[in-house]
C-alpha atoms as a PDB file:
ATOM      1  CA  UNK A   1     -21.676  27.627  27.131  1.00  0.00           C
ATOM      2  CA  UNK A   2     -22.418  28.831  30.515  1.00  0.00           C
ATOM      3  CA  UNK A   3     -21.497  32.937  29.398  1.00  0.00           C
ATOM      4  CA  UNK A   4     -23.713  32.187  26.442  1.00  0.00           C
ATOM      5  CA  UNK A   5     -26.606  31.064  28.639  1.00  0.00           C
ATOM      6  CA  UNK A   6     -25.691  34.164  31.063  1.00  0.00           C
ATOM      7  CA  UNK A   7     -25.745  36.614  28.958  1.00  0.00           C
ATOM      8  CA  UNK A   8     -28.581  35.264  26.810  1.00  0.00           C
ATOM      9  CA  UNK A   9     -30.571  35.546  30.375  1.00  0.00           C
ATOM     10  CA  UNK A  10     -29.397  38.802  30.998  1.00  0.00           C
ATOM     11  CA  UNK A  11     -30.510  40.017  27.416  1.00  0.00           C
ATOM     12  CA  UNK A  12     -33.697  38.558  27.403  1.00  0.00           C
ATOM     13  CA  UNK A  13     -35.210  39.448  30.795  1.00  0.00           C
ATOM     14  CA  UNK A  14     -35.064  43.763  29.515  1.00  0.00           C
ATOM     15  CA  UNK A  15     -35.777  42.755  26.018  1.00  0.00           C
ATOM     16  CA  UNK A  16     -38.965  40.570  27.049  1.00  0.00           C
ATOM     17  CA  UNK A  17     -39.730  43.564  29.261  1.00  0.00           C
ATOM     18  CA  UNK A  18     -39.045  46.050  26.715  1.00  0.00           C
ATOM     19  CA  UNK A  19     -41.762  43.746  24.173  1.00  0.00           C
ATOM     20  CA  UNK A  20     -44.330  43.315  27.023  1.00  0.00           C
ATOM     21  CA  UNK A  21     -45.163  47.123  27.129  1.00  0.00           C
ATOM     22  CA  UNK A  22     -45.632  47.275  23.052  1.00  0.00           C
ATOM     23  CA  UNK A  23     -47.699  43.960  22.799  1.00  0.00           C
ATOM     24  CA  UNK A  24     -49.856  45.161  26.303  1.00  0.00           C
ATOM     25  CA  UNK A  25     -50.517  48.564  23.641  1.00  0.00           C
ATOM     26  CA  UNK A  26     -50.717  46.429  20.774  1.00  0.00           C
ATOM     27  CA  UNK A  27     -53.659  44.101  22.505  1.00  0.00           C
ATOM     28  CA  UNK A  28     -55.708  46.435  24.180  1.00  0.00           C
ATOM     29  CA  UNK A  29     -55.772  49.104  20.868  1.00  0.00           C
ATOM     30  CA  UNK A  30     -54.377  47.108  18.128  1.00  0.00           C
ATOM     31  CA  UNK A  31     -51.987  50.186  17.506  1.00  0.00           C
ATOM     32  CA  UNK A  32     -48.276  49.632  16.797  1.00  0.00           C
ATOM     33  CA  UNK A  33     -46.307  51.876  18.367  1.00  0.00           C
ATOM     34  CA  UNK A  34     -43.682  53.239  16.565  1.00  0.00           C
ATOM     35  CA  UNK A  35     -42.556  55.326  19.179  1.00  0.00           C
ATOM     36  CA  UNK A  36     -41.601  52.802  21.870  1.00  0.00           C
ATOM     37  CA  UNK A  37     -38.073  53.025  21.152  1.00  0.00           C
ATOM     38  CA  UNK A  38     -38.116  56.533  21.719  1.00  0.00           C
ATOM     39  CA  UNK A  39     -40.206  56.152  24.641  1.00  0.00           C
ATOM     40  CA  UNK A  40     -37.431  54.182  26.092  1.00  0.00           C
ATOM     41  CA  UNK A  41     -34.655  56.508  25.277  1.00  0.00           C
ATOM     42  CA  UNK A  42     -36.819  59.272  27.010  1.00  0.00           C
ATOM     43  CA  UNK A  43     -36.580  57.617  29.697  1.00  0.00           C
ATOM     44  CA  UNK A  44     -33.480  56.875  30.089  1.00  0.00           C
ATOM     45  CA  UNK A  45     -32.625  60.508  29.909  1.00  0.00           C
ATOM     46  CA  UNK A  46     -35.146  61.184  32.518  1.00  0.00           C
ATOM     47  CA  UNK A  47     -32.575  58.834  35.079  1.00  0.00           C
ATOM     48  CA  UNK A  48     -29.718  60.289  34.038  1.00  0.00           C
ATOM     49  CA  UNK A  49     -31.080  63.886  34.636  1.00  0.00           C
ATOM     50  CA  UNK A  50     -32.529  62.865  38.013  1.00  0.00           C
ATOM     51  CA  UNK A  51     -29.181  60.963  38.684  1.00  0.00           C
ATOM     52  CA  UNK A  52     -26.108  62.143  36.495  1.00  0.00           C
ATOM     53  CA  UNK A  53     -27.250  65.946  36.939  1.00  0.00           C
ATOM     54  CA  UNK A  54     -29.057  66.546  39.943  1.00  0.00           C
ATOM     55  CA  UNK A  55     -27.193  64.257  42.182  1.00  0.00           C
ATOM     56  CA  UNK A  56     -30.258  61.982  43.319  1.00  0.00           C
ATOM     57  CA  UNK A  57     -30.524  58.073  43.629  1.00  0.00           C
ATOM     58  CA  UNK A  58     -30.784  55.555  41.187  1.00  0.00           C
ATOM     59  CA  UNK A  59     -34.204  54.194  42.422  1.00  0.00           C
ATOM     60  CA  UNK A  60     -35.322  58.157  42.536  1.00  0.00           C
ATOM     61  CA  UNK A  61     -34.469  58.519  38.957  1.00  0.00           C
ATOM     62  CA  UNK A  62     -35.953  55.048  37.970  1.00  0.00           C
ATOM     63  CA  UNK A  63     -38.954  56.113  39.684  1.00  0.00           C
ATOM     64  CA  UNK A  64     -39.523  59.565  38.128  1.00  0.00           C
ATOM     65  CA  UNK A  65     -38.956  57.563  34.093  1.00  0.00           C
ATOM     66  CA  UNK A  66     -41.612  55.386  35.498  1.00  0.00           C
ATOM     67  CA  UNK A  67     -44.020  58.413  36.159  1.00  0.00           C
ATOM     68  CA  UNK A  68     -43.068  60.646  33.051  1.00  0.00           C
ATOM     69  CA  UNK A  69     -43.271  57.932  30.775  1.00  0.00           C
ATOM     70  CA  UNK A  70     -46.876  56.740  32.523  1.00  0.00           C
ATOM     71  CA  UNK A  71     -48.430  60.490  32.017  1.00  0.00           C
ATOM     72  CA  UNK A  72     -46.615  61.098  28.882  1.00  0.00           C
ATOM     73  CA  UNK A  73     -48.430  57.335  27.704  1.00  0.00           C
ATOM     74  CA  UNK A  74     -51.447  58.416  29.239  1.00  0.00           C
ATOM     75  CA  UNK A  75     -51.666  62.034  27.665  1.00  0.00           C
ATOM     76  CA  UNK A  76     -50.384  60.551  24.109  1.00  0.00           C
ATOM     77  CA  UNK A  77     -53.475  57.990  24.849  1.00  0.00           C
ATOM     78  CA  UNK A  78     -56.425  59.490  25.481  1.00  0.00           C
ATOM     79  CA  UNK A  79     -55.414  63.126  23.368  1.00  0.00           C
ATOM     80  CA  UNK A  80     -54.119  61.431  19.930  1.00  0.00           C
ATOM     81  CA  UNK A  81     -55.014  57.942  19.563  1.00  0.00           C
ATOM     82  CA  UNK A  82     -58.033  57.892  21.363  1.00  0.00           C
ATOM     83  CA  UNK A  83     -60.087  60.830  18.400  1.00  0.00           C
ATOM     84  CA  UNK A  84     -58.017  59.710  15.909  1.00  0.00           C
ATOM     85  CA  UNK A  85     -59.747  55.667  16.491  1.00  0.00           C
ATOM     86  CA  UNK A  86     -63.061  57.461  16.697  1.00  0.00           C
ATOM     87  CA  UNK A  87     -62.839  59.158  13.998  1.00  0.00           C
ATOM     88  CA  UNK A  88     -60.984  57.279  11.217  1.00  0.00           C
ATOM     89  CA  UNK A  89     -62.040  53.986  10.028  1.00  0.00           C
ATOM     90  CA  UNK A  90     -58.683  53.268   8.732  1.00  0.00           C
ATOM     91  CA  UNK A  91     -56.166  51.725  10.103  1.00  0.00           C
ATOM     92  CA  UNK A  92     -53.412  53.207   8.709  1.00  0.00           C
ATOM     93  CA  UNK A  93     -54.286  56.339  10.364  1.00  0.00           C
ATOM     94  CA  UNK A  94     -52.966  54.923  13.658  1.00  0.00           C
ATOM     95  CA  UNK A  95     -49.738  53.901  12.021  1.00  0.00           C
ATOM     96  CA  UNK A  96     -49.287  57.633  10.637  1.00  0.00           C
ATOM     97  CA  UNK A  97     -50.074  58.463  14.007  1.00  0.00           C
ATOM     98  CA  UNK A  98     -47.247  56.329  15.931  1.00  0.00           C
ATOM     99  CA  UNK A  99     -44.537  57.850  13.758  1.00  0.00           C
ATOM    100  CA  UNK A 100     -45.126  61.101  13.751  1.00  0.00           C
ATOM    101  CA  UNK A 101     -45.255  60.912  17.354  1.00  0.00           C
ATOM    102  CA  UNK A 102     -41.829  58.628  16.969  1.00  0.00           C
ATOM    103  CA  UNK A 103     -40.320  61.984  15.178  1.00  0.00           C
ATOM    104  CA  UNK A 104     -41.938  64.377  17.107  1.00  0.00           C
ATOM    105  CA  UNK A 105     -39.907  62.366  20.532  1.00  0.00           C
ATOM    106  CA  UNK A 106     -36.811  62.362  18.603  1.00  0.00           C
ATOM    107  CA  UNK A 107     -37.137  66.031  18.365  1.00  0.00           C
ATOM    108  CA  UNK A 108     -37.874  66.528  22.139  1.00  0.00           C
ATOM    109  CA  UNK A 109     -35.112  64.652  22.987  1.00  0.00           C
ATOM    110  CA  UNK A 110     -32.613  66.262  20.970  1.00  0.00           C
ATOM    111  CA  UNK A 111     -33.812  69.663  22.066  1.00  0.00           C
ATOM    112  CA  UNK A 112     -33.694  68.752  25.419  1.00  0.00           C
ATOM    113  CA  UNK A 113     -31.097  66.304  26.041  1.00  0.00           C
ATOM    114  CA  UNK A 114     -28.782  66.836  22.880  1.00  0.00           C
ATOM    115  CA  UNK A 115     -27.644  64.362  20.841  1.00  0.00           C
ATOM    116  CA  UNK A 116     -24.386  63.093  22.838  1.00  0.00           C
ATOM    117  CA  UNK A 117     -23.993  59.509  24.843  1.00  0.00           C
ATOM    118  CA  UNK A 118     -25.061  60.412  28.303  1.00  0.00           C
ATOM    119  CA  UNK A 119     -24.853  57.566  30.938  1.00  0.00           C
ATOM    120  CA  UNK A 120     -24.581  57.276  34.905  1.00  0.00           C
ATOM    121  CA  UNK A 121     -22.067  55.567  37.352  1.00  0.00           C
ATOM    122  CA  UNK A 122     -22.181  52.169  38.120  1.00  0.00           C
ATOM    123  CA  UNK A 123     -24.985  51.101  40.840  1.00  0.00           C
ATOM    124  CA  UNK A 124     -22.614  48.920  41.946  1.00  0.00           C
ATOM    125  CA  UNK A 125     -19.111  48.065  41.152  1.00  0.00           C
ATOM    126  CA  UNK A 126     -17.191  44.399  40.858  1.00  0.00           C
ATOM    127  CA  UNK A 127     -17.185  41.534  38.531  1.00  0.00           C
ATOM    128  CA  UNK A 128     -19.086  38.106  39.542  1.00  0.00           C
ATOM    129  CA  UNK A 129     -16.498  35.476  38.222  1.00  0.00           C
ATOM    130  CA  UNK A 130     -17.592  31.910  38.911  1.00  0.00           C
ATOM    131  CA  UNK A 131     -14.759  29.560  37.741  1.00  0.00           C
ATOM    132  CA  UNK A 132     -13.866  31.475  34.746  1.00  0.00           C
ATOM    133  CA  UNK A 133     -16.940  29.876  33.158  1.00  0.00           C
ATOM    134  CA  UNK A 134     -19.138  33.090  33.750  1.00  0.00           C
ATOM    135  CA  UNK A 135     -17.696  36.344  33.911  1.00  0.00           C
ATOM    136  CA  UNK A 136     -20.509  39.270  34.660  1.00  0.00           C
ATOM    137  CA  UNK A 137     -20.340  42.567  36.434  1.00  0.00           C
ATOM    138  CA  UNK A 138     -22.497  42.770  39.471  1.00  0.00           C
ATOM    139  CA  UNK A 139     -24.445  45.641  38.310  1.00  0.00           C
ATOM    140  CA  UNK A 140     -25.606  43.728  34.880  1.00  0.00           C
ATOM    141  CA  UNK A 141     -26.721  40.589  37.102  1.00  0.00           C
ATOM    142  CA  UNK A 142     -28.673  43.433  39.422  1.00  0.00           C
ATOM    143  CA  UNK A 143     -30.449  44.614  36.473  1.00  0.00           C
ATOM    144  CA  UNK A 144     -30.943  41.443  34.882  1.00  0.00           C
ATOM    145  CA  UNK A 145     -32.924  40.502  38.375  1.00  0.00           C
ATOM    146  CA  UNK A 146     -34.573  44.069  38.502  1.00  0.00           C
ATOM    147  CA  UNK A 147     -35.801  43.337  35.132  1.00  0.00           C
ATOM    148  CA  UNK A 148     -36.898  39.743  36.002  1.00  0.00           C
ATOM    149  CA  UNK A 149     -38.779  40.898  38.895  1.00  0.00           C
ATOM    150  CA  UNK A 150     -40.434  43.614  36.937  1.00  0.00           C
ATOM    151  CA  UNK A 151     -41.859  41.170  34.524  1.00  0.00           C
ATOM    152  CA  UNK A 152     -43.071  39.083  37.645  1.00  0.00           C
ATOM    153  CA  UNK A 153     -45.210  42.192  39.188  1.00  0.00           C
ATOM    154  CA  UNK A 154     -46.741  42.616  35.375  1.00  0.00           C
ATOM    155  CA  UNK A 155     -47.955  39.060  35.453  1.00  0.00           C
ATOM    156  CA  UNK A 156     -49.007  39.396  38.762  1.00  0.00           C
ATOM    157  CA  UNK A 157     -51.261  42.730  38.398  1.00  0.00           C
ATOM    158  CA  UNK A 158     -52.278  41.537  34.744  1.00  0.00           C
ATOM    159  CA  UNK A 159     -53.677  38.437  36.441  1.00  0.00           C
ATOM    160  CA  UNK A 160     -54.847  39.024  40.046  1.00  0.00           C
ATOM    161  CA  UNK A 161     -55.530  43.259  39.924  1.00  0.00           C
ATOM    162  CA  UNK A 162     -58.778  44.802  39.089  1.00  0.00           C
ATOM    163  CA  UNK A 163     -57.546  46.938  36.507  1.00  0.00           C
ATOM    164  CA  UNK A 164     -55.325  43.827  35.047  1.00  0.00           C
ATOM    165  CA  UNK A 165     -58.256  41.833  34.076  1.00  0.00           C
ATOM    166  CA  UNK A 166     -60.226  44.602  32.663  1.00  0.00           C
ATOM    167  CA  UNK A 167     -57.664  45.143  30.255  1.00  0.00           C
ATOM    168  CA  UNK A 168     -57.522  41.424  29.748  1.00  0.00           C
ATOM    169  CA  UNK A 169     -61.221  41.408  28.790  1.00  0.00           C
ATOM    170  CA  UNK A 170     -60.736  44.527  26.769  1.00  0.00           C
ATOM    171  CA  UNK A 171     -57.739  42.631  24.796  1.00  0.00           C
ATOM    172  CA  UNK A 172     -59.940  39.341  24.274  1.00  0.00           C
ATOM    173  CA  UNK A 173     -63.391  41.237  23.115  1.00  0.00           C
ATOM    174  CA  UNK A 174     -63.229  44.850  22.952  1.00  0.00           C
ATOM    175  CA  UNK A 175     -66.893  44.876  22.601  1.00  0.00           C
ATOM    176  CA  UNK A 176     -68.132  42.141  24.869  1.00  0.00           C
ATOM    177  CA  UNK A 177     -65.940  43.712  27.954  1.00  0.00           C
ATOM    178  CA  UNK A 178     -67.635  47.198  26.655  1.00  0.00           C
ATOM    179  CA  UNK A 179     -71.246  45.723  27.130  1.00  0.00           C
ATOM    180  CA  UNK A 180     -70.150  44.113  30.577  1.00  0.00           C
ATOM    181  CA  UNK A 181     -69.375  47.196  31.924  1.00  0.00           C
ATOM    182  CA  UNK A 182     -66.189  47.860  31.364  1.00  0.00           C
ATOM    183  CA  UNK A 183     -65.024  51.653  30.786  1.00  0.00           C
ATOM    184  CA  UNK A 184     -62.523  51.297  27.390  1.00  0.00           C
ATOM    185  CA  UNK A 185     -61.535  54.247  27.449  1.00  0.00           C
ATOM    186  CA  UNK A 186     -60.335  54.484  30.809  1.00  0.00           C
ATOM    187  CA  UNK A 187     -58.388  50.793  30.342  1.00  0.00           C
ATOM    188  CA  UNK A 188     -57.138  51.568  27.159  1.00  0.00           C
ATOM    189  CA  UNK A 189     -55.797  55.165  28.623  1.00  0.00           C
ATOM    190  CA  UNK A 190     -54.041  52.902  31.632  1.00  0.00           C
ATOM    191  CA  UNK A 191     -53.108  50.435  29.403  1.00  0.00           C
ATOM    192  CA  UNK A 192     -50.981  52.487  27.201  1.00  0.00           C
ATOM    193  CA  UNK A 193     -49.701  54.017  30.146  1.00  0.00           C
ATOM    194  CA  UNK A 194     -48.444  51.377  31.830  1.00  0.00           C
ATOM    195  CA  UNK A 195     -46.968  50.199  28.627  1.00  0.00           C
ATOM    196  CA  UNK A 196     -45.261  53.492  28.109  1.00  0.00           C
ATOM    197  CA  UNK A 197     -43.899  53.138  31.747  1.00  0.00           C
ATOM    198  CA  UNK A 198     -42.428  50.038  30.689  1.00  0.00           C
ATOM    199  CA  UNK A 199     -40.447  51.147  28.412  1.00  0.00           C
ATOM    200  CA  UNK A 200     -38.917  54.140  30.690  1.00  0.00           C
ATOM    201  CA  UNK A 201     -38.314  51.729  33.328  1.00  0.00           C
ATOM    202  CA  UNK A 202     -36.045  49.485  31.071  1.00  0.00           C
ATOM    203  CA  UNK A 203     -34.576  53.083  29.453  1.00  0.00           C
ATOM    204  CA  UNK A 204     -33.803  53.603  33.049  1.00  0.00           C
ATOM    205  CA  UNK A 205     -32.537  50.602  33.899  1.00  0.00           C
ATOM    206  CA  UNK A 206     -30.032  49.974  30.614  1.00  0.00           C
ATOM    207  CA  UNK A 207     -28.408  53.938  31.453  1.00  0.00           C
ATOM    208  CA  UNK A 208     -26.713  52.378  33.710  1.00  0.00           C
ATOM    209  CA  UNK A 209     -25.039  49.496  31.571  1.00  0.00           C
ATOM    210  CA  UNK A 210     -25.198  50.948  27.899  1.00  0.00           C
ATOM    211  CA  UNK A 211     -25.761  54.631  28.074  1.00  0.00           C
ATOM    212  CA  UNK A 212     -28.153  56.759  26.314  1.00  0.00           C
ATOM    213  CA  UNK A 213     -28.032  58.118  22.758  1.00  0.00           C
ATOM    214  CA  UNK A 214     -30.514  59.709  20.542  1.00  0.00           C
ATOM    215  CA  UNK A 215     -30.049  57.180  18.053  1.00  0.00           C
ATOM    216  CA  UNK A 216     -31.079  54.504  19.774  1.00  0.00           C
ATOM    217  CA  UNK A 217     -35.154  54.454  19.669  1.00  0.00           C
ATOM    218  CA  UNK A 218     -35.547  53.024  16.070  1.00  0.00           C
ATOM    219  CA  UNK A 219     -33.028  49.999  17.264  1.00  0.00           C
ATOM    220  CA  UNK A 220     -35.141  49.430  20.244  1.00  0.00           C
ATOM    221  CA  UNK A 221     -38.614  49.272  18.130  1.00  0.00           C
ATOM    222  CA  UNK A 222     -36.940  47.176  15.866  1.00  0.00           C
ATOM    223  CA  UNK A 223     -36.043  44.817  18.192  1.00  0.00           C
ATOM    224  CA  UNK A 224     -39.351  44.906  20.132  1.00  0.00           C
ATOM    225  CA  UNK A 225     -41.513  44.501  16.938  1.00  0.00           C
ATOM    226  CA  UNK A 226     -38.991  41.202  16.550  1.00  0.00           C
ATOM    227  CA  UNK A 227     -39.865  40.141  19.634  1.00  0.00           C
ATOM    228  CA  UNK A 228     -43.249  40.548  19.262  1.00  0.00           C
ATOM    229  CA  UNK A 229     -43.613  38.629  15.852  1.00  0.00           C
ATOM    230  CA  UNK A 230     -41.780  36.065  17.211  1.00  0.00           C
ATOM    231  CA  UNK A 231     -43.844  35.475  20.021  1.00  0.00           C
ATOM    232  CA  UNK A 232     -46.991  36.632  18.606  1.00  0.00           C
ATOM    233  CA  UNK A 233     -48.619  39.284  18.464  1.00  0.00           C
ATOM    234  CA  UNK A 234     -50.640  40.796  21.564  1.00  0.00           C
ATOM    235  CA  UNK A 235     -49.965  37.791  23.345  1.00  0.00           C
ATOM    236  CA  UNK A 236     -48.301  38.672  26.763  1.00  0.00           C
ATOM    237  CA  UNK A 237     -46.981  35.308  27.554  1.00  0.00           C
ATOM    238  CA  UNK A 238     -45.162  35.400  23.459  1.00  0.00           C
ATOM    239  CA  UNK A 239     -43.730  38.626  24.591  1.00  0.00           C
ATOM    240  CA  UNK A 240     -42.045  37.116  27.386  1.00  0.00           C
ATOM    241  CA  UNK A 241     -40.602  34.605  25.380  1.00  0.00           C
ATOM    242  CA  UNK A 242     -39.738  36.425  21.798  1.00  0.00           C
ATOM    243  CA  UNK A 243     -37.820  38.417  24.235  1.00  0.00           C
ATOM    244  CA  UNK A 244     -36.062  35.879  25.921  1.00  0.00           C
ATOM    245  CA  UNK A 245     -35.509  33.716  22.265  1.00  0.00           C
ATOM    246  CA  UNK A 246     -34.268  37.089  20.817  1.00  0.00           C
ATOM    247  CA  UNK A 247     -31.437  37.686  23.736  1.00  0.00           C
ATOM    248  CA  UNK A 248     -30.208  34.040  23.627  1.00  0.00           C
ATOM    249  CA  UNK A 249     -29.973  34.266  19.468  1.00  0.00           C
ATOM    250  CA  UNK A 250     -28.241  37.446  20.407  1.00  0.00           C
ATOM    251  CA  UNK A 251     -25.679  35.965  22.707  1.00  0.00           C
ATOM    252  CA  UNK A 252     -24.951  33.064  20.452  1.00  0.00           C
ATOM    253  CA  UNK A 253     -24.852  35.326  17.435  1.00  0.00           C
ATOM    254  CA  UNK A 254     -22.519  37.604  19.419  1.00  0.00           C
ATOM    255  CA  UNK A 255     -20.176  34.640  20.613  1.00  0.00           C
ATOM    256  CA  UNK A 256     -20.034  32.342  17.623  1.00  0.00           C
ATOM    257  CA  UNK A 257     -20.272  34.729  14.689  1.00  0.00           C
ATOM    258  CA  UNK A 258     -17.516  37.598  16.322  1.00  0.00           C
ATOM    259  CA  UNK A 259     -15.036  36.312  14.215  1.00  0.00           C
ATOM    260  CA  UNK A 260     -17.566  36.562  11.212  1.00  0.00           C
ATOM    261  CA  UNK A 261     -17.779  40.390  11.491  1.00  0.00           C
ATOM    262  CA  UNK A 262     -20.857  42.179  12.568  1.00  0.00           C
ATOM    263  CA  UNK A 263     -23.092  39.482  10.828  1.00  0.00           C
ATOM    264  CA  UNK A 264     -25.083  38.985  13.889  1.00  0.00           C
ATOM    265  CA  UNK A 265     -28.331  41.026  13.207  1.00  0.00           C
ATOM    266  CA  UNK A 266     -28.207  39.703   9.227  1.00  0.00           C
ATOM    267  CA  UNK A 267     -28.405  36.207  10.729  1.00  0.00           C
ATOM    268  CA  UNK A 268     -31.193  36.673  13.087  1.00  0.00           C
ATOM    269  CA  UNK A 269     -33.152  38.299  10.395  1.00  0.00           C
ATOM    270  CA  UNK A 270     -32.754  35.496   8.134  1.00  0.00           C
ATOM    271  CA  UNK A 271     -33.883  33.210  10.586  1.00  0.00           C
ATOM    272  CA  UNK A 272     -36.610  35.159  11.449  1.00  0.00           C
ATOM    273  CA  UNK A 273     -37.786  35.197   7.331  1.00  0.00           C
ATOM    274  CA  UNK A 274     -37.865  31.926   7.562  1.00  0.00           C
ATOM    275  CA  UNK A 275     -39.595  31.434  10.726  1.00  0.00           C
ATOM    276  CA  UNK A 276     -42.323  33.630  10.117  1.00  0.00           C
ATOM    277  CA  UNK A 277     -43.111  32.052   6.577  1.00  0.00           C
ATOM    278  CA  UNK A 278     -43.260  28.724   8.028  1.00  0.00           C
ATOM    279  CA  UNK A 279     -45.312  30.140  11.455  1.00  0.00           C
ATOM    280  CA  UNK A 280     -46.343  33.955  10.814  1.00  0.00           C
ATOM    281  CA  UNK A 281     -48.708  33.988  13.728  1.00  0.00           C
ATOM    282  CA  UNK A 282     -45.620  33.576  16.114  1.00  0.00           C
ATOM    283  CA  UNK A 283     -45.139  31.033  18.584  1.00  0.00           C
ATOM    284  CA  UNK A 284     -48.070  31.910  20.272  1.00  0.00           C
ATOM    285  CA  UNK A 285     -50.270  33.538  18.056  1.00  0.00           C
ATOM    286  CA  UNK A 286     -53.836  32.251  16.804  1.00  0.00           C
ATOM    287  CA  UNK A 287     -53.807  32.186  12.993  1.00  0.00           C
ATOM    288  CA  UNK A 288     -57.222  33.793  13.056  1.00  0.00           C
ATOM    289  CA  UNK A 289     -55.296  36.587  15.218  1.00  0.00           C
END
C-alpha cells in the first residue's frame, strides 16, 4: 500500500503540473491546446541538448526549456491565436488552430531532434528503500519534490503577484477585467506563456526519469485533457487534483491490474465515462461553466 501511495504521489505532482499549464491556457482564452504534449516533449529535448550534448547542468538545461517554451508560448500567443480570436467568431477555428500547431511541433522536433529515445544521466544516483515497504530511486523522489514545489510557486504568483491576479480577473470576466483596466492582450500573451513554460519544465524534468521520444506529445495531451475533465475545466485548484486522482488511479491500475495485461488505461477510461456522465463539469467545475 505504501509503494502504491508513493508512486501515486510521485505521478501526480508532474501530471497535476503538466494539467495546470493547459487549464491556466484553457481559462484565460478558452482555447484547448492540442499542442501541449508536444510542447512538453520540446522541452524535454531542449534539456537534453543543453545537458546530454553540450555538457551543461541539469538546472542550466531546465532553465533554458523554461525560457524556450515561455517565448515559443508567447510568440504562438500573441501571432496565431491572438488574430485568429479577433477575427473568427467560431470556435472551432481555435481548435483547427491548436492542431495544426500540434503537427507543425511534431515536425520541428523530428527535424531537429530525430525521432530516437534521447534521455540524460541520472541527477542523482541510489535507491531510497524504507523497510522494503517503499522502494524509490532518489532522483524520482527529487523530481517528485521539484515538481511539488513548482506547483507551490504557481499558487503563490497566481494568488499574491500582480500579473497572477490579472489573469485571475481575466479568467473570471474577460470583459469586466477589460473595462477595469486590465490589458488582455498582454495577460493572455503571459498567460499562455507561462503555461507553455510549464509544460517544458515538466518535459525537462521527466528526461531525466523516462526519456524523450517523438511519440510522446499526443500521450501527454491525452492525459492532461483527462486531468482536466476530471477536475474541471479552467479551474486551477481541479487541475491540481485531476492530476493527482489520475497518478494514484495510475499506480493502482499499474499494481493491481499487471497481471491483467496492459488493461490499465482501458480501465481508467471506463471510469472516467462513467464519471463524467454522472458529474461532466468535473469535480470542480460549475455546471453553468
Amino acid at each position: 500500500m505504501e509503494q502504491i501511495l508513493a508512486n501515486g504521489l510521485y505521478l501526480g505532482a508532474q501530471y497535476a503540473l503538466i494539467a495546470l499549464g493547459l487549464t491556466l491556457i484553457f481559462s484565460l482564452m478558452n482555447v484547448l491546446n492540442f499542442a501541449h504534449g508536444q510542447m512538453y516533449v520540446f522541452g524535454g529535448f531542449v534539456t537534453y541538448t543543453v545537458v546530454g550534448q553540450l555538457g551543461l547542468p541539469f538546472v542550466v538545461g531546465l532553465l533554458a526549456s523554461a525560457v524556450v517554451l515561455a517565448v515559443m508560448g508567447a510568440a504562438i500567443e500573441k501571432f496565431l491565436f491572438r488574430p485568429v480570436i479577433r477575427r473568427s467568431k467560431r470556435e472551432e477555428s481555435t481548435m483547427l488552430l491548436a492542431a495544426g500547431i500540434a503537427f507543425f511541433l511534431d515536425a520541428v522536433i523530428l527535424l531537429l531532434f530525430g525521432e530516437k529515445q534521447r534521455g540524460v544521466p541520472k541527477i542523482v544516483n541510489g535507491v531510497f528503500n524504507w523497510d522494503m515497504r517503499v522502494i524509490m530511486p532518489y532522483d524520482r523522489i527529487l523530481i517528485g519534490v521539484l515538481a511539488i514545489a513548482m506547483i507551490a510557486g504557481f499558487i503563490l504568483f497566481m494568488q499574491y503577484s500582480k500579473a497572477g491576479r490579472a489573469m485571475r480577473a481575466l479568467a473570471q470576466d474577460r470583459v469586466a477585467a477589460q473595462l477595469m483596466g486590465v490589458d488582455v492582450d498582454r495577460y493572455s500573451m503571459i498567460g499562455f506563456a507561462l503555461g507553455a513554460m510549464l509544460a517544458g519544465l515538466v518535459g525537462g524534468l521527466l528526461v531525466t526519469i523516462t526519456g524523450i521520444n517523438l511519440g510522446m506529445g499526443g500521450p501527454t495531451s491525452v492525459k492532461a485533457f483527462l486531468m482536466i475533465m476530471i477536475g474541471g475545466a479552467g479551474v486551477i485548484s481541479g487541475a491540481i487534483a485531476g492530476g493527482f486522482i489520475l497518478g494514484m488511479m495510475e499506480s493502482i491500475g499499474l499494481t493491481v491490474l499487471a497481471a491483467y495485461g496492459d488493461i490499465t488505461y482501458l480501465v481508467i477510461f471506463a471510469s472516467l465515462m462513467v464519471f463524467l456522465a454522472i458529474r461532466p463539469q468535473g469535480l470542480m467545475g460549475k455546471p453553468w461553466g
